[in-house]
Protein backbone atom coordinates (compact mmCIF):
# COMPACT_ATOMS: atom_id res chain seq x y z
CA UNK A 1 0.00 0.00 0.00
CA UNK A 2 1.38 3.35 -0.83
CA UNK A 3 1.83 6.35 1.47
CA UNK A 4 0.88 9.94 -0.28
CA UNK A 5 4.39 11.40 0.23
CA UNK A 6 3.61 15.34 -1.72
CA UNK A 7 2.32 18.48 -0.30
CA UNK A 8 -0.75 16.81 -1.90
CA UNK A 9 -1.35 15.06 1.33
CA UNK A 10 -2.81 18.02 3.33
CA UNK A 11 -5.04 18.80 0.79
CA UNK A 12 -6.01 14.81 0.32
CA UNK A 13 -6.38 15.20 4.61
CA UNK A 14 -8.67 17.73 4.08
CA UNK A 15 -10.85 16.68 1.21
CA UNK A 16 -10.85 13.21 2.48
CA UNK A 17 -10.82 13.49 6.10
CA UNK A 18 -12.44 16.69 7.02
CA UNK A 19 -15.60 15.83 4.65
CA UNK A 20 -15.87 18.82 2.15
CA UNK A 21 -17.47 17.72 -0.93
CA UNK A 22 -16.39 14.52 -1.77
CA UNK A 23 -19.59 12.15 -0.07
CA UNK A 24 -19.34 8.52 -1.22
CA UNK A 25 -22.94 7.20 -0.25
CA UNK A 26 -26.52 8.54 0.88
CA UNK A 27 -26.42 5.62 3.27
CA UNK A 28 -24.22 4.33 5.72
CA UNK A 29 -22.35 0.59 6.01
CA UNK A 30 -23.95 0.01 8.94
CA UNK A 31 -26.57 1.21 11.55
CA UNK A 32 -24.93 3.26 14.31
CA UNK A 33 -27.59 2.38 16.84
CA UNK A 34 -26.62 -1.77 16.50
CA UNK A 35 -22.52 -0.96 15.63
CA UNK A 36 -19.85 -1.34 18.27
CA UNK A 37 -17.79 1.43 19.25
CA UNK A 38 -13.27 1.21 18.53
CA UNK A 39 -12.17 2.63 21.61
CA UNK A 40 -8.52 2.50 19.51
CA UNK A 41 -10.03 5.57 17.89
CA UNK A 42 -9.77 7.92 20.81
CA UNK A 43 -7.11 10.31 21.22
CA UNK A 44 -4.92 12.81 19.59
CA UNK A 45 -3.08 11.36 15.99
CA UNK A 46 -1.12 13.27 14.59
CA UNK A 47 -0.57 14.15 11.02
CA UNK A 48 3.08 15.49 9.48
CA UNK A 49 2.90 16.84 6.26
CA UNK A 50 6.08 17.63 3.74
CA UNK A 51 5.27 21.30 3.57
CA UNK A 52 6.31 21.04 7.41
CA UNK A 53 3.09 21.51 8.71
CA UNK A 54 1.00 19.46 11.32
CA UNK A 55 -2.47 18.42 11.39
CA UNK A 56 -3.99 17.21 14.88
CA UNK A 57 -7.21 14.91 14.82
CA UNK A 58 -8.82 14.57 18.25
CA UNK A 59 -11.16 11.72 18.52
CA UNK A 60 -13.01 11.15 21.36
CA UNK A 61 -17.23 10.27 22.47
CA UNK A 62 -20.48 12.80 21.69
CA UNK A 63 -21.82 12.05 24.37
CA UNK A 64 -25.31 10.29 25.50
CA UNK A 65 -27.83 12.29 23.12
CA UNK A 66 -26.16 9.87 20.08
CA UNK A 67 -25.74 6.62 19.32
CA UNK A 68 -22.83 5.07 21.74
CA UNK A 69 -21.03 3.80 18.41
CA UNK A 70 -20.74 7.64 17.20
CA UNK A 71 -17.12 9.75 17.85
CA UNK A 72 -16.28 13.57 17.57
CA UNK A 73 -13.85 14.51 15.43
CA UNK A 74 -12.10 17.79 15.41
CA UNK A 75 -8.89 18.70 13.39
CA UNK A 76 -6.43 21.36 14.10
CA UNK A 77 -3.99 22.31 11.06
CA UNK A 78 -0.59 23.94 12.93
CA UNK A 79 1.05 25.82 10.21
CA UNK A 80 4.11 27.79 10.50
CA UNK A 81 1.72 31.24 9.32
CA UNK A 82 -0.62 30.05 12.02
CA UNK A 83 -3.47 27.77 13.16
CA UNK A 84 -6.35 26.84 11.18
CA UNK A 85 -9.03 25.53 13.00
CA UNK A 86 -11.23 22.78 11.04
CA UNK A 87 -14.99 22.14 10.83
CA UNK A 88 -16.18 18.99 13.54
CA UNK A 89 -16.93 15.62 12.33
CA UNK A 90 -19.21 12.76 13.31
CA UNK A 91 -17.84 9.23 12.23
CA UNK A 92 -18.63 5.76 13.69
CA UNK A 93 -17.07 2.35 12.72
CA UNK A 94 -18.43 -0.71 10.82
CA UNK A 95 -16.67 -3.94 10.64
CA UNK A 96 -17.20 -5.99 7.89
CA UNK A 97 -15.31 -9.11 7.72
CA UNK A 98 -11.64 -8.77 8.43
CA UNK A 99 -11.78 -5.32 7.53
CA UNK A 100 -12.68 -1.95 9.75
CA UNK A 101 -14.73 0.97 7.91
CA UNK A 102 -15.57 4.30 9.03
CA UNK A 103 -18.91 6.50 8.12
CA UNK A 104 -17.87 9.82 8.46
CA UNK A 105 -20.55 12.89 8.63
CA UNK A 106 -20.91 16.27 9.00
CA UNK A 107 -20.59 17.74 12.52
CA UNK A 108 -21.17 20.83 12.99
CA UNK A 109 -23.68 22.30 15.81
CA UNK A 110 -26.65 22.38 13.44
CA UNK A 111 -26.37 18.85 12.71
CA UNK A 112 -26.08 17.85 16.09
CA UNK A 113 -29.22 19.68 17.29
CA UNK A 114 -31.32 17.56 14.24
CA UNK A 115 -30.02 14.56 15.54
CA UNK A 116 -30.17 14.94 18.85
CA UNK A 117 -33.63 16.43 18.42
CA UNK A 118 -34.89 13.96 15.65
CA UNK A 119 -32.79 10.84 16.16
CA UNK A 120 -30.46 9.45 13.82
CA UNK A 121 -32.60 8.81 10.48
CA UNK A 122 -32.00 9.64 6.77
CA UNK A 123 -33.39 12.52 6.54
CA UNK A 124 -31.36 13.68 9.82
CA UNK A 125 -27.84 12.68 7.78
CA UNK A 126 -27.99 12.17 4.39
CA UNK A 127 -24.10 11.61 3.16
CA UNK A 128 -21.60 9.92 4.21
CA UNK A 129 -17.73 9.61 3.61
CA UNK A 130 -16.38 6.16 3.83
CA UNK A 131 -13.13 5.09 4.81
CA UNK A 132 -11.00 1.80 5.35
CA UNK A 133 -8.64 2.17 8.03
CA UNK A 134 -6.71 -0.21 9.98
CA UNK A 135 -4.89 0.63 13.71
CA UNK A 136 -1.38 -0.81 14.40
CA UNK A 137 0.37 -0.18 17.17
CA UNK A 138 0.71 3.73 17.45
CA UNK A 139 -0.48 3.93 13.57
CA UNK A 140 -3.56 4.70 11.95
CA UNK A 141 -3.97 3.63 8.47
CA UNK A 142 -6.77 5.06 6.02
CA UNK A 143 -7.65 4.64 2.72
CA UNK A 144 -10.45 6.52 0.49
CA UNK A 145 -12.36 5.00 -2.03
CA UNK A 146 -11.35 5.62 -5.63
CA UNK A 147 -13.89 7.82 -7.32
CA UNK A 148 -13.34 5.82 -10.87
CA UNK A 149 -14.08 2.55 -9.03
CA UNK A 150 -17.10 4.02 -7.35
CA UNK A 151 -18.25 5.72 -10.98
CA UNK A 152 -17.68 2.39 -12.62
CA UNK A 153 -19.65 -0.18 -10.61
CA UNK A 154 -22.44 2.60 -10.64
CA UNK A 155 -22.77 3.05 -14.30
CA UNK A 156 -22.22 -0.36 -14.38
CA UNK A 157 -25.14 -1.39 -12.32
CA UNK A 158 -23.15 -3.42 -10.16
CA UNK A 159 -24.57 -1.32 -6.75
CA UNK A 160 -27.39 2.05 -7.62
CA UNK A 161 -26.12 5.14 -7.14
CA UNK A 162 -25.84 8.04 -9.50
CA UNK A 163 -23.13 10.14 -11.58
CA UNK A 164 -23.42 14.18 -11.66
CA UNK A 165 -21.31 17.01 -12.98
CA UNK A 166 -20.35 19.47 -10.73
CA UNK A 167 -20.27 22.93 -11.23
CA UNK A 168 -16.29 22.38 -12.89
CA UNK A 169 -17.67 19.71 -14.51
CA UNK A 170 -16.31 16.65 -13.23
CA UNK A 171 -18.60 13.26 -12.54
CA UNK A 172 -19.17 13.26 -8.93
CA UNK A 173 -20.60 9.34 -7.87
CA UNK A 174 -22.57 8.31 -5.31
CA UNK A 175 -24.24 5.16 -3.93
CA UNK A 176 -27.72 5.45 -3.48
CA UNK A 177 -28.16 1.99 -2.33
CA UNK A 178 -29.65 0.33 0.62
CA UNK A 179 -27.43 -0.55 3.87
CA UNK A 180 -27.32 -3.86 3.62
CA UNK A 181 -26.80 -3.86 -0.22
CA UNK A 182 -23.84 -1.18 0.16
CA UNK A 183 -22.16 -3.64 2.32
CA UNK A 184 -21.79 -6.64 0.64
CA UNK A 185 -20.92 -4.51 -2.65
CA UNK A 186 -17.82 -3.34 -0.46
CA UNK A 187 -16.69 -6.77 0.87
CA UNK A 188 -16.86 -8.06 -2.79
CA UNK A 189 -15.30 -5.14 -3.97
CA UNK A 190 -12.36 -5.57 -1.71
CA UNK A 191 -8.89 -3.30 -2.33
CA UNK A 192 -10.48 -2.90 -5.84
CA UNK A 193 -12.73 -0.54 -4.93
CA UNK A 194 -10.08 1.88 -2.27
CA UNK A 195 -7.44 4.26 -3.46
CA UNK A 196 -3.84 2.31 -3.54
CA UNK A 197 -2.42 5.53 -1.03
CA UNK A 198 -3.26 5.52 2.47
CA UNK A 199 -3.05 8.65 5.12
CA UNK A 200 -0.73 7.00 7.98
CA UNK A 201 -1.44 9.11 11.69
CA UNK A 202 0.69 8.45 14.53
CA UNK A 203 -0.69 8.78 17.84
CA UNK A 204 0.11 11.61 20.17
CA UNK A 205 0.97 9.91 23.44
């Protein structure tokens, strides 16, 4: 598996990590309410980039108004002109198999108050970034999945979903499928569907 080793790596942390436009799926790979929490999550990681820069992910519970499964994230970008504070994320784990996948949602304090006021539902969150990410040791390893893969097992009919232009005009995919359908379409897909470079976080002890 290859490591993103470029100044393209911060930008590939924040597209990818910090949920800007780049949603893979109206529905999750698994219901928060039934999944079990990764306390290996938790914590500070840490995130060095070649510019010289350092990105900071703290990871830790929401609290009792969400599903137990469901963790905060909130990423701090130390730059040498600064600190950038990033937008909060919602994520919770599913494990399929062998393997360990994250749903990863919006955060912010309006979304919090509709799901703490309306429960967690479709129409409460209605996108989702998924990731593949496996902990070693002190290491956190994710991968994305490859927007070509996704865009050809979509037009493909292999799992529904649908392909739009943006406003730059390039195809933007996303699964449309059920739950349960989206998850057996990703343990079939296997490393064919996920990008062959990986983020790699150490942990801040």
């Amino acid at each position: 598996m290859a490591t993103i080793r470029t100044p393209q790596l911060l930008s590939m942390a924040a597209v990818c990590l910090l949920f800007t436009s780049c949603s893979d799926s109206q529905a999750p790979l698994s219901d928060p309410g039934k999944s079990q929490a990764d306390q290996r999550l938790a914590g500070v990681w840490r995130l060095r980039n070649d510019d010289g820069s350092v990105t900071y992910y703290h990871v830790g519970r929401v609290g009792d108004k969400l599903p137990a499964s469901v963790m905060r994230v909130a990423g701090v970008q130390h730059r040498w002109d600064g600190m950038t504070q990033f937008d909060e994320l919602l994520l919770f784990p599913t494990a399929i198999g062998d393997q360990n996948y994250l749903n990863v949602c919006d955060g912010k304090d309006e979304q919090m108050k509709r799901i703490e006021q309306q429960g967690w539902t479709p129409e409460t969150v209605t996108s989702y970034l998924l990731l593949r990410y496996r902990v070693t040791d002190d290491a956190l390893t994710i991968q994305w999945i490859d927007g070509e893969a996704k865009k050809r097992a979509i037009e493909a009919g292999t799992i529904k979903g649908k392909v739009e232009k943006d406003q730059d005009g390039n195809a933007r995919a996303m699964f449309t499928d059920t739950t349960e359908n989206l998850a057996k379409f990703v343990a079939e897909a296997g490393d064919d569907l996920f990008s062959k470079n990986s983020l790699k976080l150490e942990r801040v002890k």
